[in-house]
N, C-alpha and C. Protein backbone atom coordinates (compact mmCIF):
# COMPACT_ATOMS: atom_id res chain seq x y z
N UNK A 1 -32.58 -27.31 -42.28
CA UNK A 1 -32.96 -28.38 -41.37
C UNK A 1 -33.34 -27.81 -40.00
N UNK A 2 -33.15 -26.49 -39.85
CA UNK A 2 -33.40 -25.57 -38.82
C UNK A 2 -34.87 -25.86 -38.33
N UNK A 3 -35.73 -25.99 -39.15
CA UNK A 3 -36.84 -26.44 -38.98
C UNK A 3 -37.53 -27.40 -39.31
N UNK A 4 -37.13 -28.37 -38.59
CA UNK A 4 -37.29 -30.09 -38.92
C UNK A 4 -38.19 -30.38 -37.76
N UNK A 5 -38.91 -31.24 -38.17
CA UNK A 5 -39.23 -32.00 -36.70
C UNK A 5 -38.79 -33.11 -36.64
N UNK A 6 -38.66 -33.05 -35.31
CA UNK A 6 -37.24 -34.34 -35.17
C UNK A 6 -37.75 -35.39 -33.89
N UNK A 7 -37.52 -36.38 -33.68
CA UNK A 7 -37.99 -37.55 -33.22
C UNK A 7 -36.89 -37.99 -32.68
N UNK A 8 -36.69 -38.85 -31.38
CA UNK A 8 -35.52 -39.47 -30.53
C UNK A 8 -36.12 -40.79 -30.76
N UNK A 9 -35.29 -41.83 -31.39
CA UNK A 9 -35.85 -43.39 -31.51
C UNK A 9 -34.61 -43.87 -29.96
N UNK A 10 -35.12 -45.08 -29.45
CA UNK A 10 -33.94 -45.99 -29.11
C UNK A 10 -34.62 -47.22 -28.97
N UNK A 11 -33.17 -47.63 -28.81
CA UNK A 11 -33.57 -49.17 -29.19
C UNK A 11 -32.84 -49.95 -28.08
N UNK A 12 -32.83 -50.63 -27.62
CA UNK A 12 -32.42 -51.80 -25.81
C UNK A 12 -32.78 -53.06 -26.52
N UNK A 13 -31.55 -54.01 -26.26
CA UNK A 13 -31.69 -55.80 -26.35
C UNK A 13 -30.87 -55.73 -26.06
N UNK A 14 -30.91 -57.40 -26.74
CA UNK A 14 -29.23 -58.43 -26.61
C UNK A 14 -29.17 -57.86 -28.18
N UNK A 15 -27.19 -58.09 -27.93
CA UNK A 15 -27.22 -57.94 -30.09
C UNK A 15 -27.66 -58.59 -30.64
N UNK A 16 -28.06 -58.58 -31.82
CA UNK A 16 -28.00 -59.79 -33.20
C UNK A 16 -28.31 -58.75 -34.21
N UNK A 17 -27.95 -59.91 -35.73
CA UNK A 17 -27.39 -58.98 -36.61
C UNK A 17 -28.81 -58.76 -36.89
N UNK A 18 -28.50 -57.51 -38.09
CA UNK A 18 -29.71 -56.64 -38.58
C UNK A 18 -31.00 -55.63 -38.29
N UNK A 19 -30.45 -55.25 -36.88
CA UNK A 19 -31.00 -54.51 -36.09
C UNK A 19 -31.20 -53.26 -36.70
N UNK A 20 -29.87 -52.57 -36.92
CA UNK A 20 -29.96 -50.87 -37.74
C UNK A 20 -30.57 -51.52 -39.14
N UNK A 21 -30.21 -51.99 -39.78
CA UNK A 21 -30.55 -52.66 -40.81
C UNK A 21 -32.21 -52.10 -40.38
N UNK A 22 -32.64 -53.90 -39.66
CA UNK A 22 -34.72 -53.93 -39.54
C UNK A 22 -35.49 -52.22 -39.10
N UNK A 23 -34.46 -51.01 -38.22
CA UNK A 23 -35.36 -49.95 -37.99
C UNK A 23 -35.34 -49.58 -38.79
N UNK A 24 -34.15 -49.06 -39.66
CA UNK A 24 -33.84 -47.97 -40.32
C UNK A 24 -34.84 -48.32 -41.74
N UNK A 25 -34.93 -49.90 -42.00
CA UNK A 25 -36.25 -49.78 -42.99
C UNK A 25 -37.62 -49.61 -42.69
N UNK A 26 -37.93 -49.16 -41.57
CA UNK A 26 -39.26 -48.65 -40.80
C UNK A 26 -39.24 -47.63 -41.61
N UNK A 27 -38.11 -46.89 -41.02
CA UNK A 27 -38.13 -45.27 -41.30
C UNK A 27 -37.68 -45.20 -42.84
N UNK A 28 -37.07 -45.84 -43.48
CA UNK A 28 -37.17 -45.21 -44.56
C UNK A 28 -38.53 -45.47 -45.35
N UNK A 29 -39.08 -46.64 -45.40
CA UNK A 29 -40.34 -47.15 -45.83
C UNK A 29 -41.81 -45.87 -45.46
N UNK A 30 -41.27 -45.18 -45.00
CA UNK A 30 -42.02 -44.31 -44.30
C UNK A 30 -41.59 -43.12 -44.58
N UNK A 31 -40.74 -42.90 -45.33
CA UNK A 31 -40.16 -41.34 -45.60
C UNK A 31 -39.65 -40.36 -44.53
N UNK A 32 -38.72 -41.34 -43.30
CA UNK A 32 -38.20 -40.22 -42.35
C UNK A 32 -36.68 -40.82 -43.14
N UNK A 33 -36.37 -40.00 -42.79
CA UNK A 33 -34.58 -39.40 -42.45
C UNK A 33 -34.36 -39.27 -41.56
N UNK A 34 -32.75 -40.64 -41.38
CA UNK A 34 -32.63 -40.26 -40.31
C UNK A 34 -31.05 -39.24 -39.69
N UNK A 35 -31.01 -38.33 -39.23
CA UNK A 35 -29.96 -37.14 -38.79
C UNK A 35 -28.87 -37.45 -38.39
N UNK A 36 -29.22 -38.17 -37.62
CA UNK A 36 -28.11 -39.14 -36.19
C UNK A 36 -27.95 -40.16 -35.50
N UNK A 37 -27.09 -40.93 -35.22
CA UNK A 37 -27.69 -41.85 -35.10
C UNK A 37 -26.10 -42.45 -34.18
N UNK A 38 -26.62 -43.20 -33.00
CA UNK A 38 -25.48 -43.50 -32.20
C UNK A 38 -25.57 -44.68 -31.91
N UNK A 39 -24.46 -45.96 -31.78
CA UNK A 39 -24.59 -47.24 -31.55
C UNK A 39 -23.74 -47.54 -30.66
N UNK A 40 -23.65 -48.45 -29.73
CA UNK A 40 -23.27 -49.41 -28.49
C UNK A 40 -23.84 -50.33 -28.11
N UNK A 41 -22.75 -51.39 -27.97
CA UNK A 41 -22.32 -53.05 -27.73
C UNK A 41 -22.17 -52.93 -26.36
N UNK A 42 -22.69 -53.01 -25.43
CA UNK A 42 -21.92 -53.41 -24.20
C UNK A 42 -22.45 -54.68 -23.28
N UNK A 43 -21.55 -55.50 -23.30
CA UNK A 43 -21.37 -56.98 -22.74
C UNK A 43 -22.99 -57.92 -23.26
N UNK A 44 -22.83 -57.92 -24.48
CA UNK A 44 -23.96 -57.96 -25.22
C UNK A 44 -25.30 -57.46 -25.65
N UNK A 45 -25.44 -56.47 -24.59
CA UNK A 45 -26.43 -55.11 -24.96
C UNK A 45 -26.38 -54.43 -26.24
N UNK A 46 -27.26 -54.36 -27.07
CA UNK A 46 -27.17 -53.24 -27.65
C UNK A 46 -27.60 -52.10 -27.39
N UNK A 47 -27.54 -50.87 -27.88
CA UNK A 47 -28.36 -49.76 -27.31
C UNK A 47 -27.88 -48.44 -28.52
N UNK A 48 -29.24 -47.78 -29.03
CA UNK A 48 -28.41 -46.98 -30.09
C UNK A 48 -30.02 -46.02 -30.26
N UNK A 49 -29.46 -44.84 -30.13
CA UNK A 49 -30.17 -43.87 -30.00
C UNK A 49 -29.83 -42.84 -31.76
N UNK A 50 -31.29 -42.41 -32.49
CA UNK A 50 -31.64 -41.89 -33.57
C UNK A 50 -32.50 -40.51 -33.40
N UNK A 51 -31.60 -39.55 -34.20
CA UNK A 51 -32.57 -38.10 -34.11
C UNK A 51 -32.81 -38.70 -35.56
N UNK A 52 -34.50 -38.43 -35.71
CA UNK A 52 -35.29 -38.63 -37.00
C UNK A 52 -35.56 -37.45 -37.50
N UNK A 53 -36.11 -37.01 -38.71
CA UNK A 53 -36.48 -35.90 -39.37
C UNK A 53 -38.05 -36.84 -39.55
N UNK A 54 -39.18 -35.84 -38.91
CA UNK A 54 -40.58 -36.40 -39.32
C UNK A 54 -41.19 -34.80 -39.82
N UNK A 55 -40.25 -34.22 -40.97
CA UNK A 55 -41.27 -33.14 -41.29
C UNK A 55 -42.10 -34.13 -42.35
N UNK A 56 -41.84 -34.67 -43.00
CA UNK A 56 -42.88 -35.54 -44.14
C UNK A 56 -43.26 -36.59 -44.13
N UNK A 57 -43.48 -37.41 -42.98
CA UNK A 57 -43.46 -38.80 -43.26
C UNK A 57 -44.78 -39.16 -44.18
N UNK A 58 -44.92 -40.22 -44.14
CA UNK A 58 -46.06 -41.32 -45.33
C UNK A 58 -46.88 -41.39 -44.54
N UNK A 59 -46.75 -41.71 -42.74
CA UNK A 59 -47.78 -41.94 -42.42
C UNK A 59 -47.84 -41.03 -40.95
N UNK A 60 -49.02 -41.08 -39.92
CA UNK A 60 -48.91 -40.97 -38.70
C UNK A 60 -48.36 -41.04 -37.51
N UNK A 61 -47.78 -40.31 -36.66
CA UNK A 61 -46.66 -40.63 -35.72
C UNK A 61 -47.52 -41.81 -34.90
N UNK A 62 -48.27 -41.52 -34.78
CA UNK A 62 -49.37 -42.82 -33.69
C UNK A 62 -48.95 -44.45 -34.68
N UNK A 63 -49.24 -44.26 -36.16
CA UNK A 63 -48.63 -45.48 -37.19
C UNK A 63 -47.23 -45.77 -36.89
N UNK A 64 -46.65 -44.61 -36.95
CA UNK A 64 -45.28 -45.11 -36.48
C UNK A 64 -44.85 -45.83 -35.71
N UNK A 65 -45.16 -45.51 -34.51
CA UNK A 65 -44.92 -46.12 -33.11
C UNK A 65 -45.54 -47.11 -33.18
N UNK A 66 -46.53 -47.07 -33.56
CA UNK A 66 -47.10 -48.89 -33.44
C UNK A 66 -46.50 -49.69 -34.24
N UNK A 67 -45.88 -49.10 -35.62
CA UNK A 67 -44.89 -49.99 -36.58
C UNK A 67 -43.40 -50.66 -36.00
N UNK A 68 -43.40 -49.58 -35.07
CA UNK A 68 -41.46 -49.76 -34.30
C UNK A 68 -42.16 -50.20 -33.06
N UNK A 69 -42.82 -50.74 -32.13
CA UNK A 69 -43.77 -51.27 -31.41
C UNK A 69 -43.32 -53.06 -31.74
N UNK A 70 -44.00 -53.12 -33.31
CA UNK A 70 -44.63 -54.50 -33.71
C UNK A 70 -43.23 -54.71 -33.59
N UNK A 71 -42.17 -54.03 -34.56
CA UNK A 71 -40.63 -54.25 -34.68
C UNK A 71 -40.20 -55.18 -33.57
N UNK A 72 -39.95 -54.26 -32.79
CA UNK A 72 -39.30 -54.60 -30.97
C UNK A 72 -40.02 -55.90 -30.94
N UNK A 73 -41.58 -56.08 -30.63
CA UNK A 73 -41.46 -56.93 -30.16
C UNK A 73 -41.64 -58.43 -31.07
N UNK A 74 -41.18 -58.10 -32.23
CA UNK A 74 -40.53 -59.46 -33.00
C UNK A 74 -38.62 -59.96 -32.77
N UNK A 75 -38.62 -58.76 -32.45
CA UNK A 75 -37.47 -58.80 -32.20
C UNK A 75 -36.68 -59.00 -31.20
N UNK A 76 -37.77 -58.59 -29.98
CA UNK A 76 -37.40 -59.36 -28.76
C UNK A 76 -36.61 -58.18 -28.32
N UNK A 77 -36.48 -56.38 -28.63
CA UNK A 77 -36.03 -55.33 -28.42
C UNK A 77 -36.95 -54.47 -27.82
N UNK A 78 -36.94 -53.15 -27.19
CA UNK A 78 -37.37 -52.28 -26.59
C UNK A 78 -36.97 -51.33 -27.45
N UNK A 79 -38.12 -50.84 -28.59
CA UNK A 79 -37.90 -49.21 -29.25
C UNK A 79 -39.22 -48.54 -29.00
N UNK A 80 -38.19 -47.23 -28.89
CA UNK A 80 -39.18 -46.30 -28.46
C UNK A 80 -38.80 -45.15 -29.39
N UNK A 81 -40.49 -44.23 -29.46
CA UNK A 81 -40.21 -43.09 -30.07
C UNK A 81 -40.67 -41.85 -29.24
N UNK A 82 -40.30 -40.82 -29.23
CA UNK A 82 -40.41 -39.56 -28.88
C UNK A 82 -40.04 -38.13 -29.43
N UNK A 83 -41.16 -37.78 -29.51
CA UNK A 83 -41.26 -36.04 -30.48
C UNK A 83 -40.18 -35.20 -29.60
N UNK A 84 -39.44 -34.86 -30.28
CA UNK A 84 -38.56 -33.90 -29.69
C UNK A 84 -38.54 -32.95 -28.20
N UNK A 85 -39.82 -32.19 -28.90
CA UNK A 85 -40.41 -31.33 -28.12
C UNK A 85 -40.62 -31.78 -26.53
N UNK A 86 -40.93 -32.99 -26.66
CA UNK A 86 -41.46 -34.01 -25.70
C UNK A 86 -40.47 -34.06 -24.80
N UNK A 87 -39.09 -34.77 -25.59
CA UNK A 87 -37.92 -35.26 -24.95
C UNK A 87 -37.44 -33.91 -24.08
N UNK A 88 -37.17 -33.08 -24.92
CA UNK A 88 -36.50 -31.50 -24.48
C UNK A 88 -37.04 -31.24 -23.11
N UNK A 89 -38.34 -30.91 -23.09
CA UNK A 89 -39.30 -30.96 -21.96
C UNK A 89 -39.06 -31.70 -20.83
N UNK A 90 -39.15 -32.73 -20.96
CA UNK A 90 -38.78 -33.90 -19.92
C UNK A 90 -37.50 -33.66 -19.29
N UNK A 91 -36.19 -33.18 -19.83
CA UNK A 91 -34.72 -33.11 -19.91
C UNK A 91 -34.60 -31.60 -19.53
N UNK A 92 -35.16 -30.85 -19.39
CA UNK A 92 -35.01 -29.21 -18.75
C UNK A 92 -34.98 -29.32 -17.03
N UNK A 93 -33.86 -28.94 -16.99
CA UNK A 93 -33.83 -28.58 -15.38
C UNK A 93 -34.40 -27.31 -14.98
């Protein structure tokens, strides 16, 4: 897995149910895996951050994001995706 490419999802709302549930069938429908994956409730927030595996997906990272895009905003959530590489970059002091 040393050499994965890996993807940072998150996700921002209010709770309601079926949230990990509605992404996580993005990504599997799509052939990522996902690595990691962290969740928090706070004072009705949700907020839950995903390292993805995109060495194979089905489709385009540009498809992707517009798929977890449409998601959010049926959902009335804020998800976002970002290539690793990207994140790392941004996060180097």
């Amino acid at each position: 897995m040393a050499n994965a490419k890996k993807a940072v999802v998150t996700v921002l709302g209010f709770d309601r149910k079926g949230i990990i549930a509605r992404v996580s069938n993005v990504l599997f429908d799509r052939d990522i895996n996902i690595l990691d994956i962290t969740q928090t409730i706070l004072d009705g927030y949700f907020n839950m951050v995903m390292i993805v595996d995109l060495s194979s997906p089905s489709c385009t990272f540009d498809v992707l994001q517009s798929d977890l895009n449409a998601l959010g905003t049926e959902l009335g959530l804020q998800i976002r995706i970002q290539k690793n590489e990207i994140f790392e970059a941004m996060h180097q002091v």
